[in-house]
N, C-alpha and C. Protein backbone atom coordinates (compact mmCIF):
# COMPACT_ATOMS: atom_id res chain seq x y z
N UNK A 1 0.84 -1.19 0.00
CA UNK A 1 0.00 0.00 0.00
C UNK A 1 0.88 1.24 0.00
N UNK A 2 -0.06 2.12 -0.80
CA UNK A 2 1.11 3.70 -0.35
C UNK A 2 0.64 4.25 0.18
N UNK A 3 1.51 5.23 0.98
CA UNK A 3 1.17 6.35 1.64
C UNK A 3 -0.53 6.99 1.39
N UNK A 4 -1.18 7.29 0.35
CA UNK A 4 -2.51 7.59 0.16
C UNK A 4 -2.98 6.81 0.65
N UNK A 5 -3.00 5.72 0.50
CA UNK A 5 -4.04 4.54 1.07
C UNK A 5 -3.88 4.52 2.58
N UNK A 6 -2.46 4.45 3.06
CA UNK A 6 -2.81 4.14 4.55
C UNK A 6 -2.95 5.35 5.29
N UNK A 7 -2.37 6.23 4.49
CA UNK A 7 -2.57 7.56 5.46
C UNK A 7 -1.23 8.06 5.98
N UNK A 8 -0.10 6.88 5.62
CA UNK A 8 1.45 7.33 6.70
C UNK A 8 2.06 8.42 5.63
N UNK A 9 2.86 9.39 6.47
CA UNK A 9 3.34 10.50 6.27
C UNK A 9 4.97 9.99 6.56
N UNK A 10 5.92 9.86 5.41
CA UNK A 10 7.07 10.33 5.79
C UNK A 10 7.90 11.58 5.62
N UNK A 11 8.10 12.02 6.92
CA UNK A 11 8.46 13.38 7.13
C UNK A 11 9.98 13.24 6.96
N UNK A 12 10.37 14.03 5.74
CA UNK A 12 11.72 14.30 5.86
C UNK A 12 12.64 14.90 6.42
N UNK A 13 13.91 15.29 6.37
CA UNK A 13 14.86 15.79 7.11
C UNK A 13 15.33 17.26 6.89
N UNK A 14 14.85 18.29 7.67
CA UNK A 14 15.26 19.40 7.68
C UNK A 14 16.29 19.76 7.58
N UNK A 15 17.87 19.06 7.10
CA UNK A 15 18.80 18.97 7.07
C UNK A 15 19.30 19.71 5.72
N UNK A 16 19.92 20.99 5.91
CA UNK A 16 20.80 21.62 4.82
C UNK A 16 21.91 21.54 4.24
N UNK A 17 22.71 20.47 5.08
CA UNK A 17 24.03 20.49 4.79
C UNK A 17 24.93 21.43 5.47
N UNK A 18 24.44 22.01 6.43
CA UNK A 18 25.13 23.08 6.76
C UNK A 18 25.61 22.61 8.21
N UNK A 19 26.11 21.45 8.91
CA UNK A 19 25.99 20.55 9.78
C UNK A 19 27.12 21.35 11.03
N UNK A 20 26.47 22.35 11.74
CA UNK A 20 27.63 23.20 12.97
C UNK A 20 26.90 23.01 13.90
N UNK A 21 27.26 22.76 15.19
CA UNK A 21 26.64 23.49 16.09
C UNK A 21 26.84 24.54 16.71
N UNK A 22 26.43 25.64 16.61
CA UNK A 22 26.58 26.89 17.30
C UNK A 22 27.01 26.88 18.60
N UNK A 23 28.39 27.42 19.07
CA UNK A 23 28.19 27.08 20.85
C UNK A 23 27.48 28.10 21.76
N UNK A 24 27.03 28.80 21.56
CA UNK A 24 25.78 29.71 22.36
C UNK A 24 24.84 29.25 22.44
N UNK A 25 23.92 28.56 21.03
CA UNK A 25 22.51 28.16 21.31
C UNK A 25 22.79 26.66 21.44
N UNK A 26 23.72 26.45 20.70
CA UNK A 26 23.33 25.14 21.23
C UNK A 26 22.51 24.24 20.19
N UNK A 27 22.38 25.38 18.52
CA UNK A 27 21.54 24.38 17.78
C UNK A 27 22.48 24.10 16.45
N UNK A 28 21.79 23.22 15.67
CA UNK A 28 22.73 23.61 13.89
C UNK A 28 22.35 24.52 13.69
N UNK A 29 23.17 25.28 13.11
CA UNK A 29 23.25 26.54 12.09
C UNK A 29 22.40 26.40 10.80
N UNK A 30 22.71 24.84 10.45
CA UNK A 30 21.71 24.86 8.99
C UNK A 30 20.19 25.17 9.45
N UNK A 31 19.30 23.59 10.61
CA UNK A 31 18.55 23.06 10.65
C UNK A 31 17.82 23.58 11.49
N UNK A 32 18.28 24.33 12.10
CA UNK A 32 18.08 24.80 13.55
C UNK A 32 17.44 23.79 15.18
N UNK A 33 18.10 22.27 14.10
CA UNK A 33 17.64 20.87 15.46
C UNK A 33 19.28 21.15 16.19
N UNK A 34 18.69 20.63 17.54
CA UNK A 34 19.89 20.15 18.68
C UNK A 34 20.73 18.85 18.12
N UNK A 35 21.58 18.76 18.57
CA UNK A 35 22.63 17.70 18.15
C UNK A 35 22.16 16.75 18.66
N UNK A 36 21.17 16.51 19.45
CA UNK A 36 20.43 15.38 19.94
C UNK A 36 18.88 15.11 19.01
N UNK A 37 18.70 15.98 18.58
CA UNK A 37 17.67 16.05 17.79
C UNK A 37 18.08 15.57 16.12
N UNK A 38 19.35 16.19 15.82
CA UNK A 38 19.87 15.69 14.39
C UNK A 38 20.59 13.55 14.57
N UNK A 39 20.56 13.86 15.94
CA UNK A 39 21.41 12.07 16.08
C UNK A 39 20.06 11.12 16.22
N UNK A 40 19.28 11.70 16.44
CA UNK A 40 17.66 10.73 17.10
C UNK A 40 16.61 11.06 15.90
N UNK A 41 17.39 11.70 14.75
CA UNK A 41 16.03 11.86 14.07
C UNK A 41 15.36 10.47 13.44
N UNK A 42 15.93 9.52 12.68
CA UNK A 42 15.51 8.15 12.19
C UNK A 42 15.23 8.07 13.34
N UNK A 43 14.62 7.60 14.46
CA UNK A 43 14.19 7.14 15.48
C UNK A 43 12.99 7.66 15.26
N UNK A 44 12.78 8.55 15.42
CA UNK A 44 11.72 9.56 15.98
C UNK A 44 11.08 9.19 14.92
N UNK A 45 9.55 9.30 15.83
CA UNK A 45 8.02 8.92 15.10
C UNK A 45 7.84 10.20 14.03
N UNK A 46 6.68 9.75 13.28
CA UNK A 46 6.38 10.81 12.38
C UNK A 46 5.65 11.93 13.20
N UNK A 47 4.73 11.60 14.09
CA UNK A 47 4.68 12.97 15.20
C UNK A 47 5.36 13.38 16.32
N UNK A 48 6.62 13.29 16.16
CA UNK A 48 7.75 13.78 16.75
C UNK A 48 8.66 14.44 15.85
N UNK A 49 8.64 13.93 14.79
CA UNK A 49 9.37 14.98 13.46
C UNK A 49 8.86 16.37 13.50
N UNK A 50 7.16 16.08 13.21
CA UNK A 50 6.60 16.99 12.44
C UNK A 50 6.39 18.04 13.81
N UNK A 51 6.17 17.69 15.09
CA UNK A 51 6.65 18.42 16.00
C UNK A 51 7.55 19.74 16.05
N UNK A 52 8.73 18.84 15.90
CA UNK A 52 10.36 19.67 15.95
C UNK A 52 10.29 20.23 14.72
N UNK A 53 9.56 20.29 13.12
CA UNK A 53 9.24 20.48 12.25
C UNK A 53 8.92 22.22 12.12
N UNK A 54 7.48 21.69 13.11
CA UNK A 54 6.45 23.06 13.44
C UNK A 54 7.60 24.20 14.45
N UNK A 55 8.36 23.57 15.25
CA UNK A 55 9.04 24.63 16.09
C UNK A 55 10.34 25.43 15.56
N UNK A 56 10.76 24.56 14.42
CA UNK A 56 12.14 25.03 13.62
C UNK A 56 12.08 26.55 13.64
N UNK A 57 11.21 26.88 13.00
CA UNK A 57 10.50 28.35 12.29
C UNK A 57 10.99 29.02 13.23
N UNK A 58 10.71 29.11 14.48
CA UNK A 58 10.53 29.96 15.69
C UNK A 58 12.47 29.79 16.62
N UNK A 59 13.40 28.92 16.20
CA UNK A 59 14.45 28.96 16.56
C UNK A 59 15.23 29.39 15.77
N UNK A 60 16.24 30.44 16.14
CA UNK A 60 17.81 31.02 15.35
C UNK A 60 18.95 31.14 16.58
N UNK A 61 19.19 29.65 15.59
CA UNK A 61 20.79 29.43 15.68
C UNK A 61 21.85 30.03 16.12
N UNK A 62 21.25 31.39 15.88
CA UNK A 62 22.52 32.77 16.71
C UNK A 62 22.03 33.91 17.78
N UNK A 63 20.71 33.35 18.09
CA UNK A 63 20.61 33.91 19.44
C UNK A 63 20.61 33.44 20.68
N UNK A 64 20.78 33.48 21.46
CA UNK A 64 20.81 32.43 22.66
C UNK A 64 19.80 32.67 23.46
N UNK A 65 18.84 31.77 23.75
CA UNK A 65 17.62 31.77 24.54
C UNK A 65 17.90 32.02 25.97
N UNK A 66 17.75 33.41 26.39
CA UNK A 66 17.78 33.56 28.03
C UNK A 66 16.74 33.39 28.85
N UNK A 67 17.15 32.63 29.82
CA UNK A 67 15.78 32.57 30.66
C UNK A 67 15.60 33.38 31.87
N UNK A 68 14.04 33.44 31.49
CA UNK A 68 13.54 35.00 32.30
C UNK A 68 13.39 34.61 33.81
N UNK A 69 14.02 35.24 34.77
CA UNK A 69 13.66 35.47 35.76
C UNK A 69 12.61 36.49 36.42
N UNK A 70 11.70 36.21 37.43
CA UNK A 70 11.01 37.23 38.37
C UNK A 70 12.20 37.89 38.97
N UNK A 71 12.20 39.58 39.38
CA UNK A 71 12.68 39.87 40.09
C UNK A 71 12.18 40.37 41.34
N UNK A 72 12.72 40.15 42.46
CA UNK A 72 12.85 39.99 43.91
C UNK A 72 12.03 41.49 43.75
N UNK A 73 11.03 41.68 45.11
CA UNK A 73 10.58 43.03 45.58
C UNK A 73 12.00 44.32 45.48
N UNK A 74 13.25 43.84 46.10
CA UNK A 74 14.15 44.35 46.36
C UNK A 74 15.30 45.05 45.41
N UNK A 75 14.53 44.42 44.30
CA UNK A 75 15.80 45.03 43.12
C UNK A 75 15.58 45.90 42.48
C-alpha cells in the first residue's frame, strides 16, 4: 500500500548540509535541530518529526535563549 491509502506520512529531514553546532545556542546553524535532535532523528516517530518540524520556524541558531527570571521586591 502507499502512503494515500494508509494515510502514513514520511516526514523528511530538515537537514541543509550546513551541519555546525553553534556554541551559544546550542543548535545547527543549517537546521536549527539540537545535536540530539539531528542524532535521534531516524528514530523519531512521524509525530515527533513533524513536531520539531512546526518549532524550527521559531528557533535562530545565533541567538541564545535567556531565561527570564522574576525579580525579587528588592531590586
Amino acid at each position: 500500500m502507499n502512503a494515500a491509502v494508509t494515510g502514513a506520512v514520511n516526514v523528511l529531514t530538515p537537514c541543509l548540509g550546513i551541519c555546525r553546532i553553534n556554541r551559544s545556542t546550542q543548535l545547527c546553524e543549517g537546521c536549527h535541530r539540537t545535536a540530539a535532535e539531528v542524532a535521534e532523528w531516524l528514530f523519531y516517530s512521524n509525530e515527533q518529526k513533524q513536531d520539531i518540524m512546526q518549532q524550527l520556524a521559531s528557533r535562530d541558531p545565533f541567538i541564545p535563549t535567556v531565561a527570564v527570571t522574576k525579580k525579587s521586591e528588592h531590586d
